[in-house]
ModelCIF file with pLDDT and N, C-alpha, C, O atoms, coordinates in Angstrom:
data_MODEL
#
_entry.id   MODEL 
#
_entity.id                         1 
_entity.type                       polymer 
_entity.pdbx_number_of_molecules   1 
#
_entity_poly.entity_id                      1 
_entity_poly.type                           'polypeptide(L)' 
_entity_poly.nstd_linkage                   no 
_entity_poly.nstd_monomer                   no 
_entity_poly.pdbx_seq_one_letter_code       
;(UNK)(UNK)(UNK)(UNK)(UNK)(UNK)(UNK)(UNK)(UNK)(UNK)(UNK)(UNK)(UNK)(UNK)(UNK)(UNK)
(UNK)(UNK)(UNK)(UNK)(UNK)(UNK)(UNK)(UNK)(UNK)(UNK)(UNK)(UNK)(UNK)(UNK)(UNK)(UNK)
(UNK)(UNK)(UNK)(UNK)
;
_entity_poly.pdbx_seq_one_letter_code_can   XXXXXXXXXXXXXXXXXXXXXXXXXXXXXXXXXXXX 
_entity_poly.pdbx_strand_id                 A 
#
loop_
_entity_poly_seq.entity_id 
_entity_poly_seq.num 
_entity_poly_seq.mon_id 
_entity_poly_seq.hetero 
1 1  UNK n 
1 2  UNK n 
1 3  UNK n 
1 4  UNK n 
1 5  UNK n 
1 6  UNK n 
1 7  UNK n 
1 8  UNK n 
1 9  UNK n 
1 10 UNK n 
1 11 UNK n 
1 12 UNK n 
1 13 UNK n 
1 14 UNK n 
1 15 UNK n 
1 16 UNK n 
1 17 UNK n 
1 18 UNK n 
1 19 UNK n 
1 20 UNK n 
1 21 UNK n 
1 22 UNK n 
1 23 UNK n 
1 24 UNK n 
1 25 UNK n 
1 26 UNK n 
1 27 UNK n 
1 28 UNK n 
1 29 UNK n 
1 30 UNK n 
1 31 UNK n 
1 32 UNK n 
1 33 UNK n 
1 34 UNK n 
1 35 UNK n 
1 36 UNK n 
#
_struct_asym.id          A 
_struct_asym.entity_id   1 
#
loop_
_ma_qa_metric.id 
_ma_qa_metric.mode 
_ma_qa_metric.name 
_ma_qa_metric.software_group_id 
_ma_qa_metric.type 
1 global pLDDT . pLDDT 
2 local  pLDDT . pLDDT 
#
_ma_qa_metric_global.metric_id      1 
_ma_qa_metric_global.metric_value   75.36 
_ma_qa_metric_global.model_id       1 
_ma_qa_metric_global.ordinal_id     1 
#
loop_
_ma_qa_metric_local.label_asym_id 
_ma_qa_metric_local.label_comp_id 
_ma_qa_metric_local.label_seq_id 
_ma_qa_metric_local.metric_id 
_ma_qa_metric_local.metric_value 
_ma_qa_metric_local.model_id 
_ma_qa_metric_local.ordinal_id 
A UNK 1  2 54.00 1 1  
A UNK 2  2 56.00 1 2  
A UNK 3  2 49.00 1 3  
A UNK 4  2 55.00 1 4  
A UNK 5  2 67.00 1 5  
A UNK 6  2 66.00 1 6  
A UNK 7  2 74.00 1 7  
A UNK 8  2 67.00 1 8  
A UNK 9  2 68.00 1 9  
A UNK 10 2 63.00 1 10 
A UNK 11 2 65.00 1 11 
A UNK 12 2 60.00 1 12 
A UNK 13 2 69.00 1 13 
A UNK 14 2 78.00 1 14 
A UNK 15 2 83.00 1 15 
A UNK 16 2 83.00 1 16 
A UNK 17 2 81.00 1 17 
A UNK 18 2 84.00 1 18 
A UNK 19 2 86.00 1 19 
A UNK 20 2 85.00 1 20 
A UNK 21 2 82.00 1 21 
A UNK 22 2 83.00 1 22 
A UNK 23 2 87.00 1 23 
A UNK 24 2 84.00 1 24 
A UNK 25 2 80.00 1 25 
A UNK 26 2 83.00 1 26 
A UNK 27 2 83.00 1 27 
A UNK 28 2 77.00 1 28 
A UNK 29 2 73.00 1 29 
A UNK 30 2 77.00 1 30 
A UNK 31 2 78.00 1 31 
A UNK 32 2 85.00 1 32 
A UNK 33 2 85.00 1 33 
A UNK 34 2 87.00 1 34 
A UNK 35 2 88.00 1 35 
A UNK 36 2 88.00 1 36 
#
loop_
_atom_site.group_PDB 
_atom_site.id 
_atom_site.type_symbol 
_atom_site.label_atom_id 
_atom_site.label_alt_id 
_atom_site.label_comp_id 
_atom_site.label_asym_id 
_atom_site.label_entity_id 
_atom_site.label_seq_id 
_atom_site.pdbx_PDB_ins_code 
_atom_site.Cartn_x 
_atom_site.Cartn_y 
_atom_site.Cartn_z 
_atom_site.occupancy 
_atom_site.B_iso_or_equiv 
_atom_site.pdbx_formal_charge 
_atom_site.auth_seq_id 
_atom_site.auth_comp_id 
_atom_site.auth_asym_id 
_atom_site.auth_atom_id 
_atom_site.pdbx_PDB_model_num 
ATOM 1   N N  . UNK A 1 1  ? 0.829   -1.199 0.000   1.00 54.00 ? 1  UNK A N  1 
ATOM 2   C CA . UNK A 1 1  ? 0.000   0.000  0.000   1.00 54.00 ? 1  UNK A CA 1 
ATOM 3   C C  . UNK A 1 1  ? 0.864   1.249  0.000   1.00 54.00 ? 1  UNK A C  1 
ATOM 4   O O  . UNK A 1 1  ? 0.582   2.259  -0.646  1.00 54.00 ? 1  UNK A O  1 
ATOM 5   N N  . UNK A 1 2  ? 2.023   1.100  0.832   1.00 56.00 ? 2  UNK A N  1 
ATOM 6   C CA . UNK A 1 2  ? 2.776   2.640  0.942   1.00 56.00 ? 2  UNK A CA 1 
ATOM 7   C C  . UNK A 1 2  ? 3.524   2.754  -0.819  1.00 56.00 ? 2  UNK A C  1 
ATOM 8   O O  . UNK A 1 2  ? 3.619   3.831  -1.407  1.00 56.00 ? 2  UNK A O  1 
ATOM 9   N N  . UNK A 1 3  ? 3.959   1.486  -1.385  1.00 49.00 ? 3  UNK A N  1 
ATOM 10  C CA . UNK A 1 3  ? 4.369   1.910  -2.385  1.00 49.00 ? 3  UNK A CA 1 
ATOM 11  C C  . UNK A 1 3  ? 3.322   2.395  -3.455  1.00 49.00 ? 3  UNK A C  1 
ATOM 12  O O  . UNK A 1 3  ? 3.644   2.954  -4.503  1.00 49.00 ? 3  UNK A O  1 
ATOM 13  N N  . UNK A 1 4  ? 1.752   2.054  -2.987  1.00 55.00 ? 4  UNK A N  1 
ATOM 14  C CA . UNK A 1 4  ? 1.095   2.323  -4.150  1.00 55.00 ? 4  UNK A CA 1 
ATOM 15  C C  . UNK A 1 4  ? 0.987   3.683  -3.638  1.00 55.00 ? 4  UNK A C  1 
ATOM 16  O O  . UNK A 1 4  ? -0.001  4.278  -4.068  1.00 55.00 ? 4  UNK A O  1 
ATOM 17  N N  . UNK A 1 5  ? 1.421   4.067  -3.171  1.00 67.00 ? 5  UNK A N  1 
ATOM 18  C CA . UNK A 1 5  ? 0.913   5.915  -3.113  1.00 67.00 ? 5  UNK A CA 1 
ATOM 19  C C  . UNK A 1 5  ? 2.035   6.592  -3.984  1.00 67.00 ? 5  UNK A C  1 
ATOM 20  O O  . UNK A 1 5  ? 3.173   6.142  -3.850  1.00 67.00 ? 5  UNK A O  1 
ATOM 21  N N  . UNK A 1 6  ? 1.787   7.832  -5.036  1.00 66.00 ? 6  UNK A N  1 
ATOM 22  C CA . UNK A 1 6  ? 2.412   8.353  -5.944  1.00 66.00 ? 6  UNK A CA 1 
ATOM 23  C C  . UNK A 1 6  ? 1.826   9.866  -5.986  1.00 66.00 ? 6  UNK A C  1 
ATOM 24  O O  . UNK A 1 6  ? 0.702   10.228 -6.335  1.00 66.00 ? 6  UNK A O  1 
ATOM 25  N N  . UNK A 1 7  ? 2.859   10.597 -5.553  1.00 74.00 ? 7  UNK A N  1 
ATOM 26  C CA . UNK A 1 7  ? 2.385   12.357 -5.607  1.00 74.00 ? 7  UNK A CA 1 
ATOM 27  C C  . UNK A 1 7  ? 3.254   12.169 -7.222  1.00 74.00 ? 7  UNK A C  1 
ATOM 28  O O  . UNK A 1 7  ? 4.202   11.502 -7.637  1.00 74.00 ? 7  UNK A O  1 
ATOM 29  N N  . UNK A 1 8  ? 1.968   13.525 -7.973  1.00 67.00 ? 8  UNK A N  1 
ATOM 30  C CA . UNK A 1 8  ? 2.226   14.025 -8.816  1.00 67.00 ? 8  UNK A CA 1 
ATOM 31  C C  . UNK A 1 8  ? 2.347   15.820 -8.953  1.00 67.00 ? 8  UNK A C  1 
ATOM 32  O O  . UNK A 1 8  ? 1.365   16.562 -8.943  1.00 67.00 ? 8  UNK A O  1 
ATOM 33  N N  . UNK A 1 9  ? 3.882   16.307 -9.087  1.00 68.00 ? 9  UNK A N  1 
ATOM 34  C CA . UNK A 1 9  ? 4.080   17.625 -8.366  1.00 68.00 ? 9  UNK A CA 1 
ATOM 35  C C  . UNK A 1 9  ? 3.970   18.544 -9.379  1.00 68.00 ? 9  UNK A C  1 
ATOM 36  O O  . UNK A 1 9  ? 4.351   19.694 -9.162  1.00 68.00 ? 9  UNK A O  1 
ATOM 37  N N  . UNK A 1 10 ? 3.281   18.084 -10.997 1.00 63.00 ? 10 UNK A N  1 
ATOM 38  C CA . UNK A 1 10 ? 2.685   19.144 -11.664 1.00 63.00 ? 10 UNK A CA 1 
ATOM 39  C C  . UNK A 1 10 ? 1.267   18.876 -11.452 1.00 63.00 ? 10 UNK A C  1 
ATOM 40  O O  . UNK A 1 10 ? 0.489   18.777 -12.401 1.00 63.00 ? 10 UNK A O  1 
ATOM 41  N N  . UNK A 1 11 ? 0.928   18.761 -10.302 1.00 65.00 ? 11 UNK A N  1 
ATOM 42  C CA . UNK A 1 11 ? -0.652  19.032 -9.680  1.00 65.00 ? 11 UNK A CA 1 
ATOM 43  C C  . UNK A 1 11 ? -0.443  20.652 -9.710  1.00 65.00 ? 11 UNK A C  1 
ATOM 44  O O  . UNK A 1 11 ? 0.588   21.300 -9.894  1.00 65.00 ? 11 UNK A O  1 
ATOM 45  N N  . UNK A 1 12 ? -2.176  21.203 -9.392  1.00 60.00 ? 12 UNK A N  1 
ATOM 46  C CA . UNK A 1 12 ? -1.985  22.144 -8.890  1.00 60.00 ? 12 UNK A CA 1 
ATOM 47  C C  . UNK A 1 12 ? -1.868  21.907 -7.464  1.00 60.00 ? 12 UNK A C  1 
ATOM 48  O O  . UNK A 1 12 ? -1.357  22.678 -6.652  1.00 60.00 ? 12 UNK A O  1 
ATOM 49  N N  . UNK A 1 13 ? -2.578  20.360 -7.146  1.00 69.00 ? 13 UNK A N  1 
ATOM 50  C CA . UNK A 1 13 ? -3.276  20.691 -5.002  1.00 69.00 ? 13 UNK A CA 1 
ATOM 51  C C  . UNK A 1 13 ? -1.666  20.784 -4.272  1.00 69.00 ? 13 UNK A C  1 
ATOM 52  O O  . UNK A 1 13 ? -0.790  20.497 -5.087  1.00 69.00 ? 13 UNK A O  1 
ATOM 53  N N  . UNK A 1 14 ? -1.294  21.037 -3.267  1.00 78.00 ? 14 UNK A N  1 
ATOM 54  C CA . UNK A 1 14 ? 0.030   20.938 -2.737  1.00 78.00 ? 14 UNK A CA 1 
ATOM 55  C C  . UNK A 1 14 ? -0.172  19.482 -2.577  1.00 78.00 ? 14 UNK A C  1 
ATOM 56  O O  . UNK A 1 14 ? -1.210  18.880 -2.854  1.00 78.00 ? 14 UNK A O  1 
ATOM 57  N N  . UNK A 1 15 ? 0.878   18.993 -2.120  1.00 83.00 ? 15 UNK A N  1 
ATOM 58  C CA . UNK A 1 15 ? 1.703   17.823 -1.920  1.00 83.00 ? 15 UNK A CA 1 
ATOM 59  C C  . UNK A 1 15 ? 0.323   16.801 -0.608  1.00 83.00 ? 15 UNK A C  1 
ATOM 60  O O  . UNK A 1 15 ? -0.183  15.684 -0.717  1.00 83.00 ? 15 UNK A O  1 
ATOM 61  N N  . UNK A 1 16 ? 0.171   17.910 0.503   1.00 83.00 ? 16 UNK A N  1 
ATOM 62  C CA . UNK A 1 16 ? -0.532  16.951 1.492   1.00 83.00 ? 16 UNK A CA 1 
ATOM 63  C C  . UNK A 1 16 ? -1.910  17.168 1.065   1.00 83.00 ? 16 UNK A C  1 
ATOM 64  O O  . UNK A 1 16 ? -2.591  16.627 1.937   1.00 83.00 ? 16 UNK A O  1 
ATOM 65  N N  . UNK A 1 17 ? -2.579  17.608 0.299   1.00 81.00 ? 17 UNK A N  1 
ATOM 66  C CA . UNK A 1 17 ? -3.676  17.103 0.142   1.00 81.00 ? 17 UNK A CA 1 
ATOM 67  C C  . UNK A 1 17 ? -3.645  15.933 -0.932  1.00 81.00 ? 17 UNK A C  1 
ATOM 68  O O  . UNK A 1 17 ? -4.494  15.045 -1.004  1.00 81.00 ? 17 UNK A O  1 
ATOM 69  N N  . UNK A 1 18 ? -2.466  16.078 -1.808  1.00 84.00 ? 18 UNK A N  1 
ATOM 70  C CA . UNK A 1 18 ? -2.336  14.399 -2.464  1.00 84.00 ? 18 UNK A CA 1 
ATOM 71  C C  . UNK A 1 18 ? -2.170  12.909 -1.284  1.00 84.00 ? 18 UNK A C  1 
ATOM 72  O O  . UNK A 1 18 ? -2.712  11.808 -1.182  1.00 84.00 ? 18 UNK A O  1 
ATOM 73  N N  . UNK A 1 19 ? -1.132  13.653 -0.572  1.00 86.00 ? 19 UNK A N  1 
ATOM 74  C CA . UNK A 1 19 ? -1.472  12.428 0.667   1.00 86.00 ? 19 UNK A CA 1 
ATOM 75  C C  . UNK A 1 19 ? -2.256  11.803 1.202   1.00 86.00 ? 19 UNK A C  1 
ATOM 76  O O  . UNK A 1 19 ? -2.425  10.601 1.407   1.00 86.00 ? 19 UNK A O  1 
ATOM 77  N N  . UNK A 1 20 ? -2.986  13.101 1.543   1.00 85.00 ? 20 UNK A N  1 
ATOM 78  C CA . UNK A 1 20 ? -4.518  13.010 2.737   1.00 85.00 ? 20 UNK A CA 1 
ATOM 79  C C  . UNK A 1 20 ? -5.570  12.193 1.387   1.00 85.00 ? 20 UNK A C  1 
ATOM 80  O O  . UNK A 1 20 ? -5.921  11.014 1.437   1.00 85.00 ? 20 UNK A O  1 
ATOM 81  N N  . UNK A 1 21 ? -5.810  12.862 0.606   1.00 82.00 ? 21 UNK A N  1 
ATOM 82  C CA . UNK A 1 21 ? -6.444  11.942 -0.499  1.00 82.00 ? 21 UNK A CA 1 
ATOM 83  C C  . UNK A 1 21 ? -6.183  10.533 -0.747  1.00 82.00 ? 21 UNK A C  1 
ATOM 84  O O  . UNK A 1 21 ? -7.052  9.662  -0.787  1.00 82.00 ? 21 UNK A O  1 
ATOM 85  N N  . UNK A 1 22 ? -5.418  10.427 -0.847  1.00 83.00 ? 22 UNK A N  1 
ATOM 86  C CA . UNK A 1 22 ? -4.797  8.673  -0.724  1.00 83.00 ? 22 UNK A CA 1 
ATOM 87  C C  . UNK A 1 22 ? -4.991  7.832  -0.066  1.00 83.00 ? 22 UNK A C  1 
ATOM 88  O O  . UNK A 1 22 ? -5.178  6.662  -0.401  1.00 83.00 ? 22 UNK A O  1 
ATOM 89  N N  . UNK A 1 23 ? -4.976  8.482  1.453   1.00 87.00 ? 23 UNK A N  1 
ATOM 90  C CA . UNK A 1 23 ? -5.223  7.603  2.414   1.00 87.00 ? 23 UNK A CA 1 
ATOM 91  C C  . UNK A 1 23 ? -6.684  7.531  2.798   1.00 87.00 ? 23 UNK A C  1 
ATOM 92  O O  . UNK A 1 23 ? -7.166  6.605  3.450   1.00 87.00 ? 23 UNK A O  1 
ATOM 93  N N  . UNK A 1 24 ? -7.531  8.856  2.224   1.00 84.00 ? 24 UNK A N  1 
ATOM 94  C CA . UNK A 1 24 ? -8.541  8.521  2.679   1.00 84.00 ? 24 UNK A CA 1 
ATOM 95  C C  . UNK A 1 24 ? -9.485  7.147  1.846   1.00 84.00 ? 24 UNK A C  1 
ATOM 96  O O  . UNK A 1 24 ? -10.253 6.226  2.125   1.00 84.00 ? 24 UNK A O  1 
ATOM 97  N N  . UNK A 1 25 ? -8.974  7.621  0.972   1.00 80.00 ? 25 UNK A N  1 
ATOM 98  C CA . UNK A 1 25 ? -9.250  6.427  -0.036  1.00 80.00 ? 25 UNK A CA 1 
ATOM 99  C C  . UNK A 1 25 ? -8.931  5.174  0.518   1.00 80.00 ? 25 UNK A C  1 
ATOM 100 O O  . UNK A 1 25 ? -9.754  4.313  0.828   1.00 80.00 ? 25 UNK A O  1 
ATOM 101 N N  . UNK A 1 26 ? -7.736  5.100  0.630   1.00 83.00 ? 26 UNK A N  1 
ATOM 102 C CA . UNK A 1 26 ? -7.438  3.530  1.158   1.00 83.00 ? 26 UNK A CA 1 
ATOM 103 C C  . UNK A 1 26 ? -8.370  3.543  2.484   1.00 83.00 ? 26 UNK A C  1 
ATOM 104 O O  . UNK A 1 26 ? -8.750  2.421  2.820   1.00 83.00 ? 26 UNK A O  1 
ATOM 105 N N  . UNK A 1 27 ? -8.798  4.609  3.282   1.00 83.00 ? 27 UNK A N  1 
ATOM 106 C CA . UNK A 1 27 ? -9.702  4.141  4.527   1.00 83.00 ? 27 UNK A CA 1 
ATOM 107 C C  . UNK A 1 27 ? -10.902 4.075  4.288   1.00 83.00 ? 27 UNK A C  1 
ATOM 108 O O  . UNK A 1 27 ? -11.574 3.285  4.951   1.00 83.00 ? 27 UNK A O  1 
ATOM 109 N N  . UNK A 1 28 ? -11.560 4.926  3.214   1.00 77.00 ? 28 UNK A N  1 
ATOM 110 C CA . UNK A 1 28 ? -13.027 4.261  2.981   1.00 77.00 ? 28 UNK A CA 1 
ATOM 111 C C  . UNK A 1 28 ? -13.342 2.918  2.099   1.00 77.00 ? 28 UNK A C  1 
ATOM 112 O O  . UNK A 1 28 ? -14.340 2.203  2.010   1.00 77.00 ? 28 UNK A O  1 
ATOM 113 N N  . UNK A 1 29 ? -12.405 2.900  1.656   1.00 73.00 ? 29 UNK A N  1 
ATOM 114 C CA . UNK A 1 29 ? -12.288 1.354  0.648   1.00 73.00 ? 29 UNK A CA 1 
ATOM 115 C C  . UNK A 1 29 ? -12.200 0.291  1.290   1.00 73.00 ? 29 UNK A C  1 
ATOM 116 O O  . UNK A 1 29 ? -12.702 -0.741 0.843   1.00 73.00 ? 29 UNK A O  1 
ATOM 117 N N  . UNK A 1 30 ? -11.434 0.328  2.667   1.00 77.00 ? 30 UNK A N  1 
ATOM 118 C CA . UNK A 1 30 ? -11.468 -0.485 3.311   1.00 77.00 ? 30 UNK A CA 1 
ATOM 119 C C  . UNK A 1 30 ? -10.052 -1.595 3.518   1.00 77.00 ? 30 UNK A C  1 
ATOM 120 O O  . UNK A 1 30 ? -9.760  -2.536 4.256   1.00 77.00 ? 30 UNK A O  1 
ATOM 121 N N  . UNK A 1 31 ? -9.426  -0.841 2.393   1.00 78.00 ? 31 UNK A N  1 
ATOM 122 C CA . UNK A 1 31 ? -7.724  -1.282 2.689   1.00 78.00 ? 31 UNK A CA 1 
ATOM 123 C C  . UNK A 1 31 ? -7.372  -0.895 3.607   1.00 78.00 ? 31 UNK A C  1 
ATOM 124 O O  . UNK A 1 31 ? -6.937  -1.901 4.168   1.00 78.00 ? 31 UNK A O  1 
ATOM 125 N N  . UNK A 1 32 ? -7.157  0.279  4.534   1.00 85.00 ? 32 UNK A N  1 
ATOM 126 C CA . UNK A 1 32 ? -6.790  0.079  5.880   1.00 85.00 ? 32 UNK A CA 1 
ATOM 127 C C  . UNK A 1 32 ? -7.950  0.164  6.782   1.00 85.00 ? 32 UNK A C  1 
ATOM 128 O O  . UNK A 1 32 ? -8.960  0.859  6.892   1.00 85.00 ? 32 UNK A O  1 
ATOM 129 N N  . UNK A 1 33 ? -7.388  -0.839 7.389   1.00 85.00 ? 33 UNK A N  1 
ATOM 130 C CA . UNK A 1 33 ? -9.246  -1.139 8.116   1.00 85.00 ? 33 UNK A CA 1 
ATOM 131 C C  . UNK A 1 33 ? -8.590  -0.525 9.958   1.00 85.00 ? 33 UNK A C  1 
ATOM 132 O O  . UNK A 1 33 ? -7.433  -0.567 10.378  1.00 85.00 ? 33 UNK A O  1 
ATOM 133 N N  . UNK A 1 34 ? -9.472  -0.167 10.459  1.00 87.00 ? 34 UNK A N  1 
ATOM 134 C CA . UNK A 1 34 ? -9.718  0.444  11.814  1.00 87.00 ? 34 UNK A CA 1 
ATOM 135 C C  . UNK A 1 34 ? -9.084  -0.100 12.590  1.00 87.00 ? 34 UNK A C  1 
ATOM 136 O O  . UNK A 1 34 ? -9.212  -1.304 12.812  1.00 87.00 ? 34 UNK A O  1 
ATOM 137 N N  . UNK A 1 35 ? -8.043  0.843  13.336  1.00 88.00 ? 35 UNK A N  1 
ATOM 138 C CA . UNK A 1 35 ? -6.642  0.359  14.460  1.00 88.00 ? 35 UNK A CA 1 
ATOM 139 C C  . UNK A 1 35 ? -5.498  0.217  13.435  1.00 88.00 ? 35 UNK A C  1 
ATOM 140 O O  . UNK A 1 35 ? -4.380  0.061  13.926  1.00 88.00 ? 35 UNK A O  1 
ATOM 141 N N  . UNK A 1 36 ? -5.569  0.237  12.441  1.00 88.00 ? 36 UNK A N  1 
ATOM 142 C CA . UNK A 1 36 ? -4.452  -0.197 11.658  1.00 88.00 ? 36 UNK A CA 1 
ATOM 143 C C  . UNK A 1 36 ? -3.303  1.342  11.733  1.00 88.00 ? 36 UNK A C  1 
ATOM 144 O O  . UNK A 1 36 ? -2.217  1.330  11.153  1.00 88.00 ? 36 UNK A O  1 
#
């Protein structure tokens, strides 16, 4: 999972909302599941 995360820095969003996006994804999807 950590390698599937990939910032792209000719975004416009800064850097941590590519993060925060990522992970939220992986937490509503259910790849990282609760306590993890």
């Amino acid at each position: 999972l950590l390698a599937a995360l990939t910032l792209d820095r000719t975004l416009p969003a800064p850097l941590a909302a590519q993060v925060y996006d990522a992970l939220r994804a992986l937490i509503a999807d259910g790849r990282l599941k609760p306590g993890a």
